[in-house]
PDB file of N, CA and C in Angstrom:
ATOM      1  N   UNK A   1      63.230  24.805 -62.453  1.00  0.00           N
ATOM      2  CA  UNK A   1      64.279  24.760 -61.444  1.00  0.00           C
ATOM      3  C   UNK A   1      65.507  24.093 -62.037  1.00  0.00           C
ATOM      4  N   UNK A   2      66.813  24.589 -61.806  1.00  0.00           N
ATOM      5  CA  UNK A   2      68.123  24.264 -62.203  1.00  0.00           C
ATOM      6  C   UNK A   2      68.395  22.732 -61.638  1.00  0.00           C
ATOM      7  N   UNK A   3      69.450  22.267 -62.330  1.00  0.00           N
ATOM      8  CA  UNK A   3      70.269  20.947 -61.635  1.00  0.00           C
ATOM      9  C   UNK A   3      71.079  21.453 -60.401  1.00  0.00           C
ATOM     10  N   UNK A   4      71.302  20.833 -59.382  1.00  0.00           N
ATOM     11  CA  UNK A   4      72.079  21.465 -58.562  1.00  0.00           C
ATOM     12  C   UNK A   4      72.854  20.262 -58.240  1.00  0.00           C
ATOM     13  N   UNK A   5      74.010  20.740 -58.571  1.00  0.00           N
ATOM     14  CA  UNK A   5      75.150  20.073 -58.356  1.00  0.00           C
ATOM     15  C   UNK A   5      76.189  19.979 -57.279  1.00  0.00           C
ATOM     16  N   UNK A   6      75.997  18.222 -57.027  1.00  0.00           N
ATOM     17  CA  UNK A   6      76.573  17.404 -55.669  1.00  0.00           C
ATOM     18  C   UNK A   6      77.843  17.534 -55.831  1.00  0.00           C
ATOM     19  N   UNK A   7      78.470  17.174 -56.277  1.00  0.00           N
ATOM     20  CA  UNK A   7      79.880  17.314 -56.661  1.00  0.00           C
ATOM     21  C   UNK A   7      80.765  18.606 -57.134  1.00  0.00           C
ATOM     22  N   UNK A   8      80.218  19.345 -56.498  1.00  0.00           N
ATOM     23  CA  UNK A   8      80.227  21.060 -56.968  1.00  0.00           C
ATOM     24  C   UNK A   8      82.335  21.297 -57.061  1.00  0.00           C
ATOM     25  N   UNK A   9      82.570  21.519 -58.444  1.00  0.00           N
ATOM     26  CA  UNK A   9      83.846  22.169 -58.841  1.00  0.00           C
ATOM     27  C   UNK A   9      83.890  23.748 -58.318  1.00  0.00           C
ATOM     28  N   UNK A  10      82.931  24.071 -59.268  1.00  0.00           N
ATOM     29  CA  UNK A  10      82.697  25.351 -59.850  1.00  0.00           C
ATOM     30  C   UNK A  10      81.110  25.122 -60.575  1.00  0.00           C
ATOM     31  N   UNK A  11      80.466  26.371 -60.269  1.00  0.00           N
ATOM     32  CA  UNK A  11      79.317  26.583 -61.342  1.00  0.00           C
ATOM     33  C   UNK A  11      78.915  26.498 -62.575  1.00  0.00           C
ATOM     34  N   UNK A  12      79.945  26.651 -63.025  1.00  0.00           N
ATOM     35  CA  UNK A  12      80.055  26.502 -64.803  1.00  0.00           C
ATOM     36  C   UNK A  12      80.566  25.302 -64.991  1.00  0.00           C
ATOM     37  N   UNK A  13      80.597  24.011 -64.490  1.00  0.00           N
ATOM     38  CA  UNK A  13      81.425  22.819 -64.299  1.00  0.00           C
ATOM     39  C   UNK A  13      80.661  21.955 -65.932  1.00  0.00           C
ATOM     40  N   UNK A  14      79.452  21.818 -65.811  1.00  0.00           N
ATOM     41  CA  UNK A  14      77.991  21.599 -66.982  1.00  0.00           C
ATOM     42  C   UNK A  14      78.683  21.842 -68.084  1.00  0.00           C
ATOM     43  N   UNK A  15      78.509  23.606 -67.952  1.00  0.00           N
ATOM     44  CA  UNK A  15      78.937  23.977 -69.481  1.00  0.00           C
ATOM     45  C   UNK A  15      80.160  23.883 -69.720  1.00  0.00           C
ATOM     46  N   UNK A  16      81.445  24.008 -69.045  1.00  0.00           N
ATOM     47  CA  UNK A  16      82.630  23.830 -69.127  1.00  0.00           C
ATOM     48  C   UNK A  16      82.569  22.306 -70.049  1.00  0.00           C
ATOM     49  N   UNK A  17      82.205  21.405 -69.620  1.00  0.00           N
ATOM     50  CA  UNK A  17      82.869  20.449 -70.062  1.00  0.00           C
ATOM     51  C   UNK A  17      81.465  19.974 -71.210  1.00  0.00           C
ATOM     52  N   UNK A  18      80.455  20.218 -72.006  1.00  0.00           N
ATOM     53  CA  UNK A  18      80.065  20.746 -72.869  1.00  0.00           C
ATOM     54  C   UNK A  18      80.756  21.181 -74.060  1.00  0.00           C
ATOM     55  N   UNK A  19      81.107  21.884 -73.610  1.00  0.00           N
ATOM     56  CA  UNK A  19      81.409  23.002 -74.799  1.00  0.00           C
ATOM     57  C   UNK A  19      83.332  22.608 -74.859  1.00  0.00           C
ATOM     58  N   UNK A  20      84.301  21.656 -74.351  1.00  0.00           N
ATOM     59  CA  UNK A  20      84.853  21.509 -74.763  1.00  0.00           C
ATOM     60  C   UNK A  20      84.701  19.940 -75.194  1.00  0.00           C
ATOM     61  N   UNK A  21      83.660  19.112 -75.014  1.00  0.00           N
ATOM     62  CA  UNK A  21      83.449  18.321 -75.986  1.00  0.00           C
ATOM     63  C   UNK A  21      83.227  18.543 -76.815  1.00  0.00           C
ATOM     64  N   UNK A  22      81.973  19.654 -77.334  1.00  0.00           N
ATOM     65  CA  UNK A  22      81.595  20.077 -78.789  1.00  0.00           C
ATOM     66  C   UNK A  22      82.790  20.232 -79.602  1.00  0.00           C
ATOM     67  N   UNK A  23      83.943  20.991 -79.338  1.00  0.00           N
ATOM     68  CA  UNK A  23      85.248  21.165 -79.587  1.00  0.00           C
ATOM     69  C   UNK A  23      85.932  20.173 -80.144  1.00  0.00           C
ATOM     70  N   UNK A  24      86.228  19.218 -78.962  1.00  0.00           N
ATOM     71  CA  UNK A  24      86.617  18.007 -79.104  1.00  0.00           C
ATOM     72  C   UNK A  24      86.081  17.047 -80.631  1.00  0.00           C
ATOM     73  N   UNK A  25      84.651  17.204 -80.370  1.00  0.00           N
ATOM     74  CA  UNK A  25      83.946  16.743 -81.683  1.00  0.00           C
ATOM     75  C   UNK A  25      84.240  16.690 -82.601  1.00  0.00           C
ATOM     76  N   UNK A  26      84.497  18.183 -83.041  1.00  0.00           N
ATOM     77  CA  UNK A  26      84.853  19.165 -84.350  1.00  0.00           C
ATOM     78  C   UNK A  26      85.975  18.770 -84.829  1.00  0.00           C
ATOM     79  N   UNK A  27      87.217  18.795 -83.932  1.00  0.00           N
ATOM     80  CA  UNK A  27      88.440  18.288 -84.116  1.00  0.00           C
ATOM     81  C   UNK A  27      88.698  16.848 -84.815  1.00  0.00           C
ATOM     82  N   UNK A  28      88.229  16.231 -83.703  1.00  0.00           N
ATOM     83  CA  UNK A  28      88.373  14.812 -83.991  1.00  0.00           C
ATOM     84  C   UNK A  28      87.489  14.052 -85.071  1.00  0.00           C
ATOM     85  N   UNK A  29      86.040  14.774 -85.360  1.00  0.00           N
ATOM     86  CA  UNK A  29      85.497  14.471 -86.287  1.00  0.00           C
ATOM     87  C   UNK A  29      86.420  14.368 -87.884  1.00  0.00           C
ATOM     88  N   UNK A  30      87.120  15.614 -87.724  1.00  0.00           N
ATOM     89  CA  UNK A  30      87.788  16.023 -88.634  1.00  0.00           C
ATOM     90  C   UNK A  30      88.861  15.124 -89.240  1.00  0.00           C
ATOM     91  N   UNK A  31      88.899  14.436 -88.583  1.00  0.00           N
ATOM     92  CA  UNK A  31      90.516  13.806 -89.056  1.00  0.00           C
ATOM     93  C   UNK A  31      89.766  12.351 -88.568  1.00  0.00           C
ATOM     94  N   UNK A  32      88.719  11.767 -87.581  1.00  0.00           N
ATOM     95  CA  UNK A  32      87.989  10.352 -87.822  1.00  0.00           C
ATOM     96  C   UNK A  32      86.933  10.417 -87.967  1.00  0.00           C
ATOM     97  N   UNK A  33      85.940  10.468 -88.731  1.00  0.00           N
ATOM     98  CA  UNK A  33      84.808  10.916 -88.444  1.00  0.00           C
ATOM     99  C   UNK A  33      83.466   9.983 -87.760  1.00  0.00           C
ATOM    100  N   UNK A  34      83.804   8.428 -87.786  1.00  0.00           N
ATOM    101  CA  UNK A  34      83.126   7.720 -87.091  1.00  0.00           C
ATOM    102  C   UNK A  34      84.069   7.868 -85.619  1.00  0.00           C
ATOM    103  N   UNK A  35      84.825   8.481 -85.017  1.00  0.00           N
ATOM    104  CA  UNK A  35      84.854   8.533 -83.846  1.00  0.00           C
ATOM    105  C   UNK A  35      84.144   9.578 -83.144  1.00  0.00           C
ATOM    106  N   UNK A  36      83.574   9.207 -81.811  1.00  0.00           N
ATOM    107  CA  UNK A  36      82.512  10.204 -81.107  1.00  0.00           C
ATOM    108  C   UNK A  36      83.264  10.399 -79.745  1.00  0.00           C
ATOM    109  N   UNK A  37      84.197  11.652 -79.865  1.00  0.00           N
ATOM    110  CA  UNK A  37      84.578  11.954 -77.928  1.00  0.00           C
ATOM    111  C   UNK A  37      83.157  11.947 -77.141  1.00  0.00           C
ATOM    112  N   UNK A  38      83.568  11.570 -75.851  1.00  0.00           N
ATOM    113  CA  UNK A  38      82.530  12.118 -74.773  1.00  0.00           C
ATOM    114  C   UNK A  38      83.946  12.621 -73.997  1.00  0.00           C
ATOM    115  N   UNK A  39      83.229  13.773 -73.365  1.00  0.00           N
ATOM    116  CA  UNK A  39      84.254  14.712 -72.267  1.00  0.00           C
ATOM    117  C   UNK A  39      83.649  14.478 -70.901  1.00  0.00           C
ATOM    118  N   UNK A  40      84.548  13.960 -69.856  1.00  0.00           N
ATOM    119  CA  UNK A  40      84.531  14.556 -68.442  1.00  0.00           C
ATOM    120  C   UNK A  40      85.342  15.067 -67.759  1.00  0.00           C
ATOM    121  N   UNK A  41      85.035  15.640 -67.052  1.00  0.00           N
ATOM    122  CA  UNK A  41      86.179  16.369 -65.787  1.00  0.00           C
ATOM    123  C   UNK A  41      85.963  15.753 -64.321  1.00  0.00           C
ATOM    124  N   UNK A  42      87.531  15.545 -64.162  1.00  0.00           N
ATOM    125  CA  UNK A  42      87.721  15.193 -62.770  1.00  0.00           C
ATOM    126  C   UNK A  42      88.666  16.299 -62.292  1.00  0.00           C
ATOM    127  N   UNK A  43      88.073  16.607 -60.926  1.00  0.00           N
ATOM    128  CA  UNK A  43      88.483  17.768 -59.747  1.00  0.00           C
ATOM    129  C   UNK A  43      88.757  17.004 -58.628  1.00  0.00           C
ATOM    130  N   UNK A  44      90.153  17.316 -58.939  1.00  0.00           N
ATOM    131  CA  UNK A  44      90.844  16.877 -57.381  1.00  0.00           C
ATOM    132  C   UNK A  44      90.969  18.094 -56.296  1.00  0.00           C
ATOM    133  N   UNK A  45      90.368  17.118 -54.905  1.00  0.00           N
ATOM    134  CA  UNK A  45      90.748  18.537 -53.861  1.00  0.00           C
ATOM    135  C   UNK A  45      91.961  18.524 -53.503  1.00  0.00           C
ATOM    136  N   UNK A  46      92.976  19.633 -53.435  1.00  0.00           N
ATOM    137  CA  UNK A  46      94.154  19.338 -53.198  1.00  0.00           C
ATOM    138  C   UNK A  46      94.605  19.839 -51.411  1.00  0.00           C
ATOM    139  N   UNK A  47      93.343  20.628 -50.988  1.00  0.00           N
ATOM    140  CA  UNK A  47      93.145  21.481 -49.848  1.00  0.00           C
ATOM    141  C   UNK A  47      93.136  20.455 -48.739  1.00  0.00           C
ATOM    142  N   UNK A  48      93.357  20.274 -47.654  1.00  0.00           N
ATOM    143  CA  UNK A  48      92.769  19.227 -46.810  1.00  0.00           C
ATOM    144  C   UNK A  48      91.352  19.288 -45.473  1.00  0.00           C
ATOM    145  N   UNK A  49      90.635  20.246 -46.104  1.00  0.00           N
ATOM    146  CA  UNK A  49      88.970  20.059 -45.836  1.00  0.00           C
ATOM    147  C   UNK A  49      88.739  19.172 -45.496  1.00  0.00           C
ATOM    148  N   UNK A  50      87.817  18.613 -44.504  1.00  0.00           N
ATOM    149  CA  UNK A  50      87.370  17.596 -44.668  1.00  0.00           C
ATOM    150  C   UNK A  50      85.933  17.504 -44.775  1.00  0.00           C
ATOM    151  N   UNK A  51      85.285  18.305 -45.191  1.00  0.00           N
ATOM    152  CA  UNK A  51      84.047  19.084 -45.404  1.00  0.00           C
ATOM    153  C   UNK A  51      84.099  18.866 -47.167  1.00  0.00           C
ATOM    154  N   UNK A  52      84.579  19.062 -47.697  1.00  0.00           N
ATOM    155  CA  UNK A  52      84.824  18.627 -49.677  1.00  0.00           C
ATOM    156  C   UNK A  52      84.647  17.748 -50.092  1.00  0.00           C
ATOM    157  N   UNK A  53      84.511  17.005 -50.709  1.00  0.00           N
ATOM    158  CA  UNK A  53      84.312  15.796 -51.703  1.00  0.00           C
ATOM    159  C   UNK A  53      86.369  15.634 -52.110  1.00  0.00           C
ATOM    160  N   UNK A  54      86.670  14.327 -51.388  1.00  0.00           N
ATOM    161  CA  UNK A  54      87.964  14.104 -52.706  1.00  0.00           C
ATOM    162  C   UNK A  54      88.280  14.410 -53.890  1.00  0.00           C
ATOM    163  N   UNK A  55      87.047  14.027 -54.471  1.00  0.00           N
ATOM    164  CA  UNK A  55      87.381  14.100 -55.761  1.00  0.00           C
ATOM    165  C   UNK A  55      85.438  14.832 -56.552  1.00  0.00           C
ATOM    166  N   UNK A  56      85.830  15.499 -57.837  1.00  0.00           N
ATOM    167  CA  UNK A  56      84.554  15.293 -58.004  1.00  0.00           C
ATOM    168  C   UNK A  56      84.139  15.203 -59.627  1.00  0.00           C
ATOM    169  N   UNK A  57      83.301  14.537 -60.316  1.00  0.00           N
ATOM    170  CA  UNK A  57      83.307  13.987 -61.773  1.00  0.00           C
ATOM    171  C   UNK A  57      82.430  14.887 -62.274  1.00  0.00           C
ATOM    172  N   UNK A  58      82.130  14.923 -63.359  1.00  0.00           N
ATOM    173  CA  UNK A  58      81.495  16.134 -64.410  1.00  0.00           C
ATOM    174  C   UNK A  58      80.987  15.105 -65.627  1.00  0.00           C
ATOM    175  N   UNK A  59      80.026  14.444 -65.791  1.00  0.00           N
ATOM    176  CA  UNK A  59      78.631  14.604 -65.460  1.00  0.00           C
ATOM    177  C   UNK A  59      78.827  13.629 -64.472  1.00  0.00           C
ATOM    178  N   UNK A  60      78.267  13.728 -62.982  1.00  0.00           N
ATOM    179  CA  UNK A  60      78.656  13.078 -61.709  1.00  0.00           C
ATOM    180  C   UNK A  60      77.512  12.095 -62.213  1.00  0.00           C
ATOM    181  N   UNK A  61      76.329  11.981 -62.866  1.00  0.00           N
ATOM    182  CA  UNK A  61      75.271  10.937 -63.034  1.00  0.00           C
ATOM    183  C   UNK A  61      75.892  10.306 -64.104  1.00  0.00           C
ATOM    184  N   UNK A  62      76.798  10.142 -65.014  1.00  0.00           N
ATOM    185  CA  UNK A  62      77.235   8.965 -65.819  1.00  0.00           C
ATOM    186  C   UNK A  62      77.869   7.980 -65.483  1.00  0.00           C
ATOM    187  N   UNK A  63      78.604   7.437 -66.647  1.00  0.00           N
ATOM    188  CA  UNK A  63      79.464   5.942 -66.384  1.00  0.00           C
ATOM    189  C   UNK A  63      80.528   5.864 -65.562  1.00  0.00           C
ATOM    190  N   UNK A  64      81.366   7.324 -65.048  1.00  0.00           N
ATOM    191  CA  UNK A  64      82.425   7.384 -63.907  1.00  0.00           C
ATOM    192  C   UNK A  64      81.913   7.486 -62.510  1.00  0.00           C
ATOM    193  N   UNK A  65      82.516   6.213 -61.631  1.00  0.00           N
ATOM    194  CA  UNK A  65      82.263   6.568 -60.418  1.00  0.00           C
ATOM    195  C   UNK A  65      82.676   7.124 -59.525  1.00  0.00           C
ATOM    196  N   UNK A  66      82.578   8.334 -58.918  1.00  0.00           N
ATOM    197  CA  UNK A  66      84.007   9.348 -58.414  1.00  0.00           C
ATOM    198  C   UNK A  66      85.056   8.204 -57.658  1.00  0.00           C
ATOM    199  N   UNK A  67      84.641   7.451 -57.414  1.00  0.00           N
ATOM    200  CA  UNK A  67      85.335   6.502 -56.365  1.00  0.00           C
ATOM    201  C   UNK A  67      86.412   5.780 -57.170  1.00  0.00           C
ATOM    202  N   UNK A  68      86.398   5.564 -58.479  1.00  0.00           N
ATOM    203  CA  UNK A  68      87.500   5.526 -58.827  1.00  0.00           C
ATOM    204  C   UNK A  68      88.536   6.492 -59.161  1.00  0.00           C
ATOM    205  N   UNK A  69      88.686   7.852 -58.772  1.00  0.00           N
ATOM    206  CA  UNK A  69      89.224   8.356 -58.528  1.00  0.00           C
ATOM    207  C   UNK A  69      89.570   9.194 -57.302  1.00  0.00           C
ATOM    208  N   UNK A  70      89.465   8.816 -56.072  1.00  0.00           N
ATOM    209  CA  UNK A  70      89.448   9.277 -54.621  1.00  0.00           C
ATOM    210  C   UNK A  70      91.268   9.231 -54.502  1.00  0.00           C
ATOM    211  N   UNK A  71      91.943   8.189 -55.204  1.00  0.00           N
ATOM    212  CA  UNK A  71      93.299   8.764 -54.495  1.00  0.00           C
ATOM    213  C   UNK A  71      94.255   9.302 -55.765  1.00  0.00           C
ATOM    214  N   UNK A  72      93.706   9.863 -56.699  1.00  0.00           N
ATOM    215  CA  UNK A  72      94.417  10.182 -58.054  1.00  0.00           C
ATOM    216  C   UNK A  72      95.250  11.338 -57.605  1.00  0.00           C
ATOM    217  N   UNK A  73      95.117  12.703 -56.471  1.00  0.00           N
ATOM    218  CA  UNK A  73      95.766  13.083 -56.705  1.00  0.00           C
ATOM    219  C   UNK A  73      97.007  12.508 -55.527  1.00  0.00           C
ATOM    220  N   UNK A  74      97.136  11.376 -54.305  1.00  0.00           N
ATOM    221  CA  UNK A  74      98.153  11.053 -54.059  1.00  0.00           C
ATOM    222  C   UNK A  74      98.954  10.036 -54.835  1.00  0.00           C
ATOM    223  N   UNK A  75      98.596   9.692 -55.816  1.00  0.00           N
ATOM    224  CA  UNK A  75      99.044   8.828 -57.071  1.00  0.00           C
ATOM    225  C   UNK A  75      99.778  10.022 -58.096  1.00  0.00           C
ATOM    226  N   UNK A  76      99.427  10.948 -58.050  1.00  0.00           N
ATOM    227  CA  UNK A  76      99.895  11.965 -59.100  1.00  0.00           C
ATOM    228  C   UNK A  76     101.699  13.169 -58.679  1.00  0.00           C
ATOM    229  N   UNK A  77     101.096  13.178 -56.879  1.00  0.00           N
ATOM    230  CA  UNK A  77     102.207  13.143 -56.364  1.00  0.00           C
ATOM    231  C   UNK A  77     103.240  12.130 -56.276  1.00  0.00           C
ATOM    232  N   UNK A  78     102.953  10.914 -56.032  1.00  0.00           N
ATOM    233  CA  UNK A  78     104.158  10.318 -55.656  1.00  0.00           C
ATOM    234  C   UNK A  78     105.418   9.899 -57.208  1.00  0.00           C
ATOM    235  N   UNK A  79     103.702  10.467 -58.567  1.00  0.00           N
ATOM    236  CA  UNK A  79     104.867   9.830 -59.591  1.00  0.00           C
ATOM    237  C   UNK A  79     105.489  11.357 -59.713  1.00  0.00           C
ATOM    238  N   UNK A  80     105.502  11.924 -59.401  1.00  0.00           N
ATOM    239  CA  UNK A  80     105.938  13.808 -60.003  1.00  0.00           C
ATOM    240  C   UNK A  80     107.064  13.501 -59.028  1.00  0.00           C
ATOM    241  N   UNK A  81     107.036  13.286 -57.483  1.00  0.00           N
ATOM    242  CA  UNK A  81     108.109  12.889 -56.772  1.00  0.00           C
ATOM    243  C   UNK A  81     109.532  11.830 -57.250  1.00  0.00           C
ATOM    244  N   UNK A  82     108.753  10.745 -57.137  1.00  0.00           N
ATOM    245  CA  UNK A  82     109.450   9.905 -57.853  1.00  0.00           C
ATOM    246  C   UNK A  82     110.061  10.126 -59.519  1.00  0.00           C
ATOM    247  N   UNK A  83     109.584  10.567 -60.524  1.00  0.00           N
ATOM    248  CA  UNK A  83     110.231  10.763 -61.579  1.00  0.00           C
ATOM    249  C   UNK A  83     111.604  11.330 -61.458  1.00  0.00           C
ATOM    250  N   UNK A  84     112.827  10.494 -62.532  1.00  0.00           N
ATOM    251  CA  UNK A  84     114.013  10.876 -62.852  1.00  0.00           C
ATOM    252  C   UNK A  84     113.855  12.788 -63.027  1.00  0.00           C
ATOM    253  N   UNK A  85     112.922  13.377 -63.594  1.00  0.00           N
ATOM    254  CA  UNK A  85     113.451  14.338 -64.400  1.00  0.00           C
ATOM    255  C   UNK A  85     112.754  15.274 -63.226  1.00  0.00           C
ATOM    256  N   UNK A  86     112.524  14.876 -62.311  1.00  0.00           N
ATOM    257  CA  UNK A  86     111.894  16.051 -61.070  1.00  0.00           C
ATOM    258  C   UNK A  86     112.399  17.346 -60.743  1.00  0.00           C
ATOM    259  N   UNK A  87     113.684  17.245 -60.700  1.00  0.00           N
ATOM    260  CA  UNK A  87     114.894  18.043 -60.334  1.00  0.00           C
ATOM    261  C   UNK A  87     115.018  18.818 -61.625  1.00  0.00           C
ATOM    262  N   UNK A  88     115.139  18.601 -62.704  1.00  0.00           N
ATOM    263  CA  UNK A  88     115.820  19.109 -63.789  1.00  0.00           C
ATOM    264  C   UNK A  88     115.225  20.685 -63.829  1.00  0.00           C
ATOM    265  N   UNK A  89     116.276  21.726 -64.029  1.00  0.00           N
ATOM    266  CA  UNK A  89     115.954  23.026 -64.445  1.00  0.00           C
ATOM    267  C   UNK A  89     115.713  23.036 -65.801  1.00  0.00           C
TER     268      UNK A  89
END
């Protein structure tokens, strides 16, 4: 039987972020090689559901607790708002 995932992005959420660590690896191995990426993904809901998860982490069982990210994306608006260069064409 599969993992079934609480924090559901998308289905491919697992391998998505997998396979651009392996990536990540390769890269960065390359140029440090005692450095080791780990990859996660955070999914902000931007919809106003209230049935969704705020926010949701990728691997949701590791060291991130979604809860530190519950207001990232009204933090993300107010600096995109606020920035000098908002306006600029």
């Amino acid at each position: 039987m599969g993992k079934s995932i609480k924090l559901f992005m998308w289905g491919y959420q697992p391998h998505f972020r997998a396979v651009f660590e392996s990536r990540a690896k390769k890269v960065i191995q390359a140029i440090a090689p005692t450095v080791i990426p780990k990859a996660f993904l955070v999914g902000v809901q931007i919809s106003e559901k209230k049935d969704l998860h705020p926010v949701c982490v990728e691997p949701e069982d590791g060291q991130w607790n979604p809860e530190l990210f519950f207001k990232c994306f009204n933090r993300t608006e107010e600096i995109y708002k606020d920035h000098p260069d908002h306006n600029i064409i």
